[in-house]
C-alpha atoms as a PDB file:
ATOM      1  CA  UNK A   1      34.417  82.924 107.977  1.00  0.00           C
ATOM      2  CA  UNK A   2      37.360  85.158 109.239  1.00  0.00           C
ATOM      3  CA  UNK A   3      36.877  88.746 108.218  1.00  0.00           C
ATOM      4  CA  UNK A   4      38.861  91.742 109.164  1.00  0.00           C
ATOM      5  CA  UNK A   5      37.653  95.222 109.722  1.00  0.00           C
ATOM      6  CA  UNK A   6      40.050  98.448 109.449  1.00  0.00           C
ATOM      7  CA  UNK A   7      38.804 101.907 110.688  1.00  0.00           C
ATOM      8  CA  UNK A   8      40.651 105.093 111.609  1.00  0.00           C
ATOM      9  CA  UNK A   9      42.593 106.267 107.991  1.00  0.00           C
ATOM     10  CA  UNK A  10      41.928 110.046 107.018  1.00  0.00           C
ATOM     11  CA  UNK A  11      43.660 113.521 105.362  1.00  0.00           C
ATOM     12  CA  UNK A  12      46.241 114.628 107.786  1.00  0.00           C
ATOM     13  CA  UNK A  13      48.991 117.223 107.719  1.00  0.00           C
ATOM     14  CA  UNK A  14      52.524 116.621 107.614  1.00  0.00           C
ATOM     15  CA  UNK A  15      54.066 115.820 111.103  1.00  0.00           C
ATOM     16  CA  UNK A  16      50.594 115.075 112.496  1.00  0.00           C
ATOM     17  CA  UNK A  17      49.480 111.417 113.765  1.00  0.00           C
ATOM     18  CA  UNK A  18      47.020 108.707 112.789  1.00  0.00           C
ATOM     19  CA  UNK A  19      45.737 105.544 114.508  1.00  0.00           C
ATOM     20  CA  UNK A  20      44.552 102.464 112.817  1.00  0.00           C
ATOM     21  CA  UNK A  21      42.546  99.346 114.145  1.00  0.00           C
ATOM     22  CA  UNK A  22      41.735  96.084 112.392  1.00  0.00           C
ATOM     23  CA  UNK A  23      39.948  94.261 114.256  1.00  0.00           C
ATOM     24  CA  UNK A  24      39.437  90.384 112.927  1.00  0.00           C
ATOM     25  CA  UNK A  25      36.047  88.839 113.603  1.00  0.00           C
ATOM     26  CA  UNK A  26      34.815  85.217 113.322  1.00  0.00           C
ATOM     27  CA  UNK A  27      35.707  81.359 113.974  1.00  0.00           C
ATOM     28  CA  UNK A  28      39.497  82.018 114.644  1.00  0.00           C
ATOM     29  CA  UNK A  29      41.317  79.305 116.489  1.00  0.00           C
ATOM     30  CA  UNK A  30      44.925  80.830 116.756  1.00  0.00           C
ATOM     31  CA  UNK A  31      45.999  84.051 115.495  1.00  0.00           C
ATOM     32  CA  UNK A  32      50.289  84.363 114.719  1.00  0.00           C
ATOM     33  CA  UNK A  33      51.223  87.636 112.882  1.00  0.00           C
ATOM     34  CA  UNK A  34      49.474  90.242 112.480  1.00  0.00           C
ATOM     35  CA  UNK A  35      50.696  93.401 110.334  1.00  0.00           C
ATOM     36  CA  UNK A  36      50.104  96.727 108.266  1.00  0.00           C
ATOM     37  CA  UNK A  37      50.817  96.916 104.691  1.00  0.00           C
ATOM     38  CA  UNK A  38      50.563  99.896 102.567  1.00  0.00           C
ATOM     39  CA  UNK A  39      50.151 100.507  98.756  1.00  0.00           C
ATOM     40  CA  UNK A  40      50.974 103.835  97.204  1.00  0.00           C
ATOM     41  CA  UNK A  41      49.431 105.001  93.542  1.00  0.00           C
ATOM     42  CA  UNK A  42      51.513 102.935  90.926  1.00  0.00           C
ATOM     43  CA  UNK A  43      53.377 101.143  93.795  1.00  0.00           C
ATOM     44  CA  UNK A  44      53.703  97.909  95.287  1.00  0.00           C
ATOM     45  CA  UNK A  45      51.817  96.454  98.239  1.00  0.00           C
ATOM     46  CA  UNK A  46      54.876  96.458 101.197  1.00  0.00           C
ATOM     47  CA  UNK A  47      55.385  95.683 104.417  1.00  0.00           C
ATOM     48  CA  UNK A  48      55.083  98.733 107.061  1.00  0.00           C
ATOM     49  CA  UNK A  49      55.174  96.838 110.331  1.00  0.00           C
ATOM     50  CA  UNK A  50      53.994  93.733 111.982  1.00  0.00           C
ATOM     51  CA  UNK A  51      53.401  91.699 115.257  1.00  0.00           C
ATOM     52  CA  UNK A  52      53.765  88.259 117.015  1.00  0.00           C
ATOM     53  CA  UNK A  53      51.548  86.624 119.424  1.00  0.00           C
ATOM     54  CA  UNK A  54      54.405  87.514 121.630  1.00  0.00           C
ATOM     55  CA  UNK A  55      54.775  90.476 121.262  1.00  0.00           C
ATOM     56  CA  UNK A  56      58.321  90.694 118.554  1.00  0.00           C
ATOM     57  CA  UNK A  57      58.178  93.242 116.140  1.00  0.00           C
ATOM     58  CA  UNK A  58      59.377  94.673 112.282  1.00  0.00           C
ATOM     59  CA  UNK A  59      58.892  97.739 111.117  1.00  0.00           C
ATOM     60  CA  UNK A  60      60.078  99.159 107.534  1.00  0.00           C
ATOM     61  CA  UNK A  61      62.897 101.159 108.037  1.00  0.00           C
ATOM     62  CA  UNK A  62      61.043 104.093 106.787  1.00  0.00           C
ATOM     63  CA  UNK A  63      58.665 104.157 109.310  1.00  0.00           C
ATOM     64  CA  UNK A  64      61.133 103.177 112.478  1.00  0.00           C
ATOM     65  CA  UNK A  65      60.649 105.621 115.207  1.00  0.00           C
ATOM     66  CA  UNK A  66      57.368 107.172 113.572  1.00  0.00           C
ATOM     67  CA  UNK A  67      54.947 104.203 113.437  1.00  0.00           C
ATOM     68  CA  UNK A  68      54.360 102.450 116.590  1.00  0.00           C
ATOM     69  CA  UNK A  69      52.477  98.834 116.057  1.00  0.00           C
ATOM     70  CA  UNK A  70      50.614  97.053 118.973  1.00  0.00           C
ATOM     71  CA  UNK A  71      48.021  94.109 119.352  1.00  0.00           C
ATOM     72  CA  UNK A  72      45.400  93.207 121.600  1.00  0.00           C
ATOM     73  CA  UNK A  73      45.539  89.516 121.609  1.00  0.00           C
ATOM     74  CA  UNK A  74      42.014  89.521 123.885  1.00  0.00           C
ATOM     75  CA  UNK A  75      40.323  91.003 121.330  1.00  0.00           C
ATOM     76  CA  UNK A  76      41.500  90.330 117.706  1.00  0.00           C
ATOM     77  CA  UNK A  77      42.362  93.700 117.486  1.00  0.00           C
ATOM     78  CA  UNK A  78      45.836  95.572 116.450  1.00  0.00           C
ATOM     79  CA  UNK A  79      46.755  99.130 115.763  1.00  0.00           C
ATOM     80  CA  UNK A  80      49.277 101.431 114.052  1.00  0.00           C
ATOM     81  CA  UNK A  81      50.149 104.730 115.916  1.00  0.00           C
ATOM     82  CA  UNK A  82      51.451 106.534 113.160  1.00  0.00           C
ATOM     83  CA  UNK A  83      53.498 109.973 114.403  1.00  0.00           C
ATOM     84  CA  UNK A  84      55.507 112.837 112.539  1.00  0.00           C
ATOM     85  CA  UNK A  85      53.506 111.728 108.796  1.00  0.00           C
ATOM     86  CA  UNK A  86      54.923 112.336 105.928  1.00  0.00           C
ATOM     87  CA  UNK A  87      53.547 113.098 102.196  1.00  0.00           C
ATOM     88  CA  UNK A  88      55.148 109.858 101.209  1.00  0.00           C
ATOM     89  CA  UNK A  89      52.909 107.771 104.022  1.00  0.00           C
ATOM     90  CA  UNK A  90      50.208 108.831 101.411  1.00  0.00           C
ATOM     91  CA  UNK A  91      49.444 105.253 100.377  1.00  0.00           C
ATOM     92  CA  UNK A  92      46.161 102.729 100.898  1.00  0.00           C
ATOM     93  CA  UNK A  93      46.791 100.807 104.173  1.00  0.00           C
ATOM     94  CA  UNK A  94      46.106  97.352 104.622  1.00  0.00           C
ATOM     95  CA  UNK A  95      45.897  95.109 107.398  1.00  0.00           C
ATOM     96  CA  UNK A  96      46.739  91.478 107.599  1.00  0.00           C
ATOM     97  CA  UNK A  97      46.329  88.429 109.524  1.00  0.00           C
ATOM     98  CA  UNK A  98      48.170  85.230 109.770  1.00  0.00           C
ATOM     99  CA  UNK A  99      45.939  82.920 111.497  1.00  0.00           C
ATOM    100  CA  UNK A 100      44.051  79.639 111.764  1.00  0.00           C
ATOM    101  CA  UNK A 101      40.311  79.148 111.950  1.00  0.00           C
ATOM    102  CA  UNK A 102      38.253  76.887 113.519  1.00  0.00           C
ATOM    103  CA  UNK A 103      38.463  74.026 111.716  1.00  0.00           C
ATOM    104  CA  UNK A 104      40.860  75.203 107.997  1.00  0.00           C
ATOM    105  CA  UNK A 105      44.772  75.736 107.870  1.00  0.00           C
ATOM    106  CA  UNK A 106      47.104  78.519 108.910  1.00  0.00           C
ATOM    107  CA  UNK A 107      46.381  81.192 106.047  1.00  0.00           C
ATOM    108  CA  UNK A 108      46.527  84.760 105.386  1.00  0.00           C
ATOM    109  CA  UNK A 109      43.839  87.510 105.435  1.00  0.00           C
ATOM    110  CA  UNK A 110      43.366  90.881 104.634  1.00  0.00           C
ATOM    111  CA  UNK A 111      41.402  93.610 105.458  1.00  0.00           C
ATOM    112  CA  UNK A 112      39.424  95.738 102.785  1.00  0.00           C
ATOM    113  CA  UNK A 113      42.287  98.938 102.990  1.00  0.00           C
ATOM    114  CA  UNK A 114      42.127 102.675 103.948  1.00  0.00           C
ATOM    115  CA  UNK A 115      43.351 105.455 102.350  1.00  0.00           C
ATOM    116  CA  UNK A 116      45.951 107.588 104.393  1.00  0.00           C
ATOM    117  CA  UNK A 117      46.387 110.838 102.947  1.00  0.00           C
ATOM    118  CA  UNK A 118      48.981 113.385 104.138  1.00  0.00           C
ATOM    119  CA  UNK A 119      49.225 116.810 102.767  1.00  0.00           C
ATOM    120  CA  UNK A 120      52.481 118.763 102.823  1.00  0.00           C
END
């Protein structure tokens, strides 16, 4: 059983900075991409940025030069650095694995969400 576990979202000001960990826990095998997405109220789930195993990155291109994403591949764990927020980062972030456990397929997983909340 893969599970993943996000922690740091919160109520921030505009132009002030988050950080956000998932870190993924249990039988994993091999772990390939490894990303944030974010849902606003109303909205659709998209892409904010993700990760490699080595190390390539994509970010939105309304986060470029704000957001920062980085993984440790020791331990299961990847972050977002989030700088200069905006009122429109207001959204539920979520995290998400692509990875294969010990013993099943390549598949996706995703982490429970925190709500990001910037005030202007």
């Amino acid at each position: 059983q893969v599970q993943l576990a996000e922690s740091g979202g919160g109520l921030v000001q505009a132009g002030g900075s988050l950080r956000l960990s998932c870190k993924a826990s249990g039988s994993i095998f091999n772990t390939y991409v490894m990303g944030w997405y974010r849902q606003a109220p109303g909205g659709q789930r998209e892409l904010v940025a993700k990760i490699t195993s080595g190390g390539s990155t994509n970010y939105a291109d309304s986060v470029k030069g704000r957001f920062t994403i980085s993984r440790d591949n020791a331990k299961n764990t990847w972050y977002l650095q989030m700088n200069g927020l905006k009122p429109e980062d207001t959204a539920v972030y979520y995290c998400n694995a692509d990875l294969r456990a010990w013993g099943e397929g390549r598949s996706d997983y995703w982490g429970q969400g925190t709500q990001v909340t910037v005030s202007s």
